[in-house]
C-alpha atoms as a PDB file:
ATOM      1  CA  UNK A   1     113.174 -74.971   4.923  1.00  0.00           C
ATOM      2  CA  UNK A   2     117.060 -74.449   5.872  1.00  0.00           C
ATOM      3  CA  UNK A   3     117.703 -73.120   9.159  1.00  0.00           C
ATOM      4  CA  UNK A   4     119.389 -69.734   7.726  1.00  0.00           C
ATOM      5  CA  UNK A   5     115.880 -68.742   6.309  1.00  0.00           C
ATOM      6  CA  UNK A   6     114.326 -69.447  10.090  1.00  0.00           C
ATOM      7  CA  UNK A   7     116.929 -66.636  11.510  1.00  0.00           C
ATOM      8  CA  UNK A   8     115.659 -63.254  12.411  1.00  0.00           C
ATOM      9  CA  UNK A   9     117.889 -61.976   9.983  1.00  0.00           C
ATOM     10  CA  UNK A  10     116.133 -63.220   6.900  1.00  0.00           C
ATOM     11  CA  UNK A  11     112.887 -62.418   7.863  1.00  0.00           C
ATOM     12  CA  UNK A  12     111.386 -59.485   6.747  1.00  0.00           C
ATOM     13  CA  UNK A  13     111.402 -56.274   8.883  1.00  0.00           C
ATOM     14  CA  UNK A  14     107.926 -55.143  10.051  1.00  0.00           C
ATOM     15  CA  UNK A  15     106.463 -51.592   8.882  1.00  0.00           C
ATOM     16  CA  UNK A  16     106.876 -48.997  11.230  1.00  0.00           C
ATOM     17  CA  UNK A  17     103.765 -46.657  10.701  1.00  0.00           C
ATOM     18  CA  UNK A  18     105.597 -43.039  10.849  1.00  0.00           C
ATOM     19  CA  UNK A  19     107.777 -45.113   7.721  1.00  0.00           C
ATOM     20  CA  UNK A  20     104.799 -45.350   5.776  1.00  0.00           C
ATOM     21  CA  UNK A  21     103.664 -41.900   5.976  1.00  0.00           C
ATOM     22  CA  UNK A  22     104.448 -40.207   2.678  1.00  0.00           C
ATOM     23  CA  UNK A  23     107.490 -37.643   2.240  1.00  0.00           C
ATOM     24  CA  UNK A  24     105.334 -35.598  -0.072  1.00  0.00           C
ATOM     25  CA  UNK A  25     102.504 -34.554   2.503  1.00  0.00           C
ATOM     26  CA  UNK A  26     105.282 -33.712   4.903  1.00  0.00           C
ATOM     27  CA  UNK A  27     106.868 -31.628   2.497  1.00  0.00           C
ATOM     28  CA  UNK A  28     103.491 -29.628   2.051  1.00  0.00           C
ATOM     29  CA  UNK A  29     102.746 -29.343   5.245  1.00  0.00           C
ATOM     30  CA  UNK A  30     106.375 -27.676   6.125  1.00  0.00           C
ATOM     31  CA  UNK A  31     105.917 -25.321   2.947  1.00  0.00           C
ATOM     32  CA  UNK A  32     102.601 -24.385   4.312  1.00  0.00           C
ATOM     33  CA  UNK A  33     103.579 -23.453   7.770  1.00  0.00           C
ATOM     34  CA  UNK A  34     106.709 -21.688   6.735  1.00  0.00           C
ATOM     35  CA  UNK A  35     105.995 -20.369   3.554  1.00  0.00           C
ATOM     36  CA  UNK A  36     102.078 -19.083   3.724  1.00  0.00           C
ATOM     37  CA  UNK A  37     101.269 -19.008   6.999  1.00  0.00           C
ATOM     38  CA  UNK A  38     104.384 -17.126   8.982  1.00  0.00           C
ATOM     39  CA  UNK A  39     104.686 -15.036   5.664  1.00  0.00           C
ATOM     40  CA  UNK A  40     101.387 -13.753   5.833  1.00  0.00           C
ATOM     41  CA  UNK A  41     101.875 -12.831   9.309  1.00  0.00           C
ATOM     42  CA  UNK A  42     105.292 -11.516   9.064  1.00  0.00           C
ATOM     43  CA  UNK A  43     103.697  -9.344   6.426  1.00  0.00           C
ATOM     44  CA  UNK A  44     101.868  -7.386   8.912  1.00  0.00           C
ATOM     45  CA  UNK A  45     104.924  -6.113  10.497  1.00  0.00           C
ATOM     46  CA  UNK A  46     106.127  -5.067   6.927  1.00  0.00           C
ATOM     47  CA  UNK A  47     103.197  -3.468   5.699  1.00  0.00           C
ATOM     48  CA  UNK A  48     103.786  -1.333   9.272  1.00  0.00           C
ATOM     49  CA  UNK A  49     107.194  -0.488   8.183  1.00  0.00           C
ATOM     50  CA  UNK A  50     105.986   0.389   4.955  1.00  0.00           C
ATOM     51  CA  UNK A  51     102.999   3.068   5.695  1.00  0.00           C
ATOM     52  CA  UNK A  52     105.011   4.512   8.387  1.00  0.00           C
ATOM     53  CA  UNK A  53     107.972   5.465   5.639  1.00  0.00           C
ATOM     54  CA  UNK A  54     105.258   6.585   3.308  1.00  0.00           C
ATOM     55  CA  UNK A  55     102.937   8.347   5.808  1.00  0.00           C
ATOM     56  CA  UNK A  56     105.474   9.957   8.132  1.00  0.00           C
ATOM     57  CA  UNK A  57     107.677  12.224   6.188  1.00  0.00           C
ATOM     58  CA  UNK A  58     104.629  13.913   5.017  1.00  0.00           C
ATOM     59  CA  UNK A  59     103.044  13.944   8.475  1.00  0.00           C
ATOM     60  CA  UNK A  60     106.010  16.149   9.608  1.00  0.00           C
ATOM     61  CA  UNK A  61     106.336  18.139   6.952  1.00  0.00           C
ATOM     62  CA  UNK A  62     102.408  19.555   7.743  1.00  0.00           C
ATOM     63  CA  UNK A  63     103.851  19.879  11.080  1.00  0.00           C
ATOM     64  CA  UNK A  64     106.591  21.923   9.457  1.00  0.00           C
ATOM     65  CA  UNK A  65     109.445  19.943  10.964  1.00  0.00           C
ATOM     66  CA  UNK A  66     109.930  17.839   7.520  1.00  0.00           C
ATOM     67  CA  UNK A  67     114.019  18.288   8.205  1.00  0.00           C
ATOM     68  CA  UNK A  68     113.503  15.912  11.323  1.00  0.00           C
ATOM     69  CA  UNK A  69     112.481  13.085   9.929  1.00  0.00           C
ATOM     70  CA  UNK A  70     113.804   9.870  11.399  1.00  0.00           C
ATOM     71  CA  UNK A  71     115.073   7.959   8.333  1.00  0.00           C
ATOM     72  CA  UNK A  72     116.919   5.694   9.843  1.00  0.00           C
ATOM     73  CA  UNK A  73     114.418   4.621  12.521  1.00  0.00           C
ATOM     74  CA  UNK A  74     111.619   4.076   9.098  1.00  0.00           C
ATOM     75  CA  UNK A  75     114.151   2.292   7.164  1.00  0.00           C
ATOM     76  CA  UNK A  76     114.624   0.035  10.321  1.00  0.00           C
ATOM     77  CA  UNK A  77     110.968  -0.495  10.621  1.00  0.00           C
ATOM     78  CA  UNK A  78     111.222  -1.663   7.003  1.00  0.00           C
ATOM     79  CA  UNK A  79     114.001  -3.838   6.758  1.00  0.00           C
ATOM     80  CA  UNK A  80     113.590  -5.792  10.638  1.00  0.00           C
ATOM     81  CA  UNK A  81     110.686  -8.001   9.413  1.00  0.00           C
ATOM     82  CA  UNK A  82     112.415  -9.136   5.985  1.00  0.00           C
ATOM     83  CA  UNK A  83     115.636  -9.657   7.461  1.00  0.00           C
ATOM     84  CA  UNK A  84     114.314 -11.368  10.763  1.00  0.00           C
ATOM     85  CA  UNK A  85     112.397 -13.793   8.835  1.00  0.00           C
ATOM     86  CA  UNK A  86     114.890 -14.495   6.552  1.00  0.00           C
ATOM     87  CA  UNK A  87     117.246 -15.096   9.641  1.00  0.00           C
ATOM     88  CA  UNK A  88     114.426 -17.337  10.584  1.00  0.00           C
ATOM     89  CA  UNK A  89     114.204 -19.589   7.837  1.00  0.00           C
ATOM     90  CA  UNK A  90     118.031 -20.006   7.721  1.00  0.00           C
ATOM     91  CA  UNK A  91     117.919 -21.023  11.297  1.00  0.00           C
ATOM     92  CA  UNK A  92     115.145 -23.401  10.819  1.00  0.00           C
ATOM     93  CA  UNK A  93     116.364 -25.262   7.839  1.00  0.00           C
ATOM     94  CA  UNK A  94     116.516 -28.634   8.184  1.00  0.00           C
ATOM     95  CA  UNK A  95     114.809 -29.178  11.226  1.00  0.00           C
ATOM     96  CA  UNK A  96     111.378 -30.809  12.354  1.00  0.00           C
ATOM     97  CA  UNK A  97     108.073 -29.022  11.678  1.00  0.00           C
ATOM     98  CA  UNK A  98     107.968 -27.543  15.195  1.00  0.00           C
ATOM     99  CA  UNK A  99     110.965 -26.276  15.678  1.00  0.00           C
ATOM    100  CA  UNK A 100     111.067 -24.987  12.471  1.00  0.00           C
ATOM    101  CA  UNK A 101     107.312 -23.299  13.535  1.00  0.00           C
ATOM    102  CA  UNK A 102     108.775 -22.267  16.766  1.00  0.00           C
ATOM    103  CA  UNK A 103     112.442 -20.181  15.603  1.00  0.00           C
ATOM    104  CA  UNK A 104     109.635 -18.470  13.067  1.00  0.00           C
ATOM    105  CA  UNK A 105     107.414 -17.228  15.967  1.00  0.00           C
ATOM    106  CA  UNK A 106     110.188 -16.231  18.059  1.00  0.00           C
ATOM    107  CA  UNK A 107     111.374 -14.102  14.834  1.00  0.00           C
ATOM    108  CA  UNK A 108     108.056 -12.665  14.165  1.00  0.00           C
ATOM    109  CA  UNK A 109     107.869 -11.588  18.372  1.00  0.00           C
ATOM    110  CA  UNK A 110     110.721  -9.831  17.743  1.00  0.00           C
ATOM    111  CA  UNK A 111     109.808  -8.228  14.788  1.00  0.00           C
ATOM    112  CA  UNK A 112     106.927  -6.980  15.998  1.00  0.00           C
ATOM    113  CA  UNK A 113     108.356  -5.546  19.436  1.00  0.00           C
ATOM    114  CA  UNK A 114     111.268  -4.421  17.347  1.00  0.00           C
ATOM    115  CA  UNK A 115     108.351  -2.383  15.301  1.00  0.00           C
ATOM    116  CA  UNK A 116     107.249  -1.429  18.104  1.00  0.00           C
ATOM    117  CA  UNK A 117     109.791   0.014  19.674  1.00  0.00           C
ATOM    118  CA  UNK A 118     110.595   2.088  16.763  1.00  0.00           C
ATOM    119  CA  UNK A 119     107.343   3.303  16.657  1.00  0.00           C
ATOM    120  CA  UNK A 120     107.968   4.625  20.611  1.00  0.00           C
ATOM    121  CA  UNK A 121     111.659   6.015  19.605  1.00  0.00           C
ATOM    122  CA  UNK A 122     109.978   7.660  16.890  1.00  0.00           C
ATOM    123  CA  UNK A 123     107.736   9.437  19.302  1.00  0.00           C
ATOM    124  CA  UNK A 124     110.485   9.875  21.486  1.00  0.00           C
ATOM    125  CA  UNK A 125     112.740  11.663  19.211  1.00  0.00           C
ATOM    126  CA  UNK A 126     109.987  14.193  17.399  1.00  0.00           C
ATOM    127  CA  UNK A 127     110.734  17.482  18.095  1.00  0.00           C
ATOM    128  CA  UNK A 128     108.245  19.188  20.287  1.00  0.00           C
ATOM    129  CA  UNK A 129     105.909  21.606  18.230  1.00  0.00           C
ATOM    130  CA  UNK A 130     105.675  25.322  19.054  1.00  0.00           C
END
């Protein structure tokens, strides 16, 4: 044996475990959480959005006050969740699991306060009936 195969250098490098771990089950994982999971739940938010610009219009037009219907506030109510957790996944691109998991559920508390709150304003702003 020469002394230059004895050196540190030459000797093989041990196995760290987290190296070991495959790429493909973290990849799953992260498409799980992001994908299926914080979809399904921003989905709730949507579906929301969605009844309430189906349901409404017609719910003031029985009340004969159709002409004060608060487009803007439905078309909010719709678009928030889509374009919060889009917003989301842009922000957590790249990152680790958890903070990926984390900027999601920070976007889907504010989509849901953010529906919400329309729902209140919406209240707010109906005309009062005769």
């Amino acid at each position: 044996m020469s002394a230059e195969s004895m050196r540190p250098e030459a000797a093989p490098e041990a196995l760290d475990l987290e190296e070991v771990e495959p790429a493909g089950l973290r990849g799953i994982v992260s498409i799980v959480v992001t994908l299926l999971v914080f979809a399904a739940l921003y989905a709730y938010p949507l579906f929301e959005g969605i009844s309430n610009l189906v349901a409404l219009p017609g719910f003031y037009a029985s009340l004969g006050i159709g002409g004060a219907v608060p487009w803007w506030l439905l078309i909010v109510g719709v678009a928030a969740p889509v374009v919060l957790y889009a917003a989301a996944l842009l922000l957590g691109r790249r990152r680790e699991l958890f903070a990926r998991a984390l900027i999601l559920a920070v976007g889907l508390a504010a989509s849901n306060a953010l529906t919400l709150s329309v729902i209140q304003w919406a209240a707010a702003v109906q005309p009062a009936l005769k």
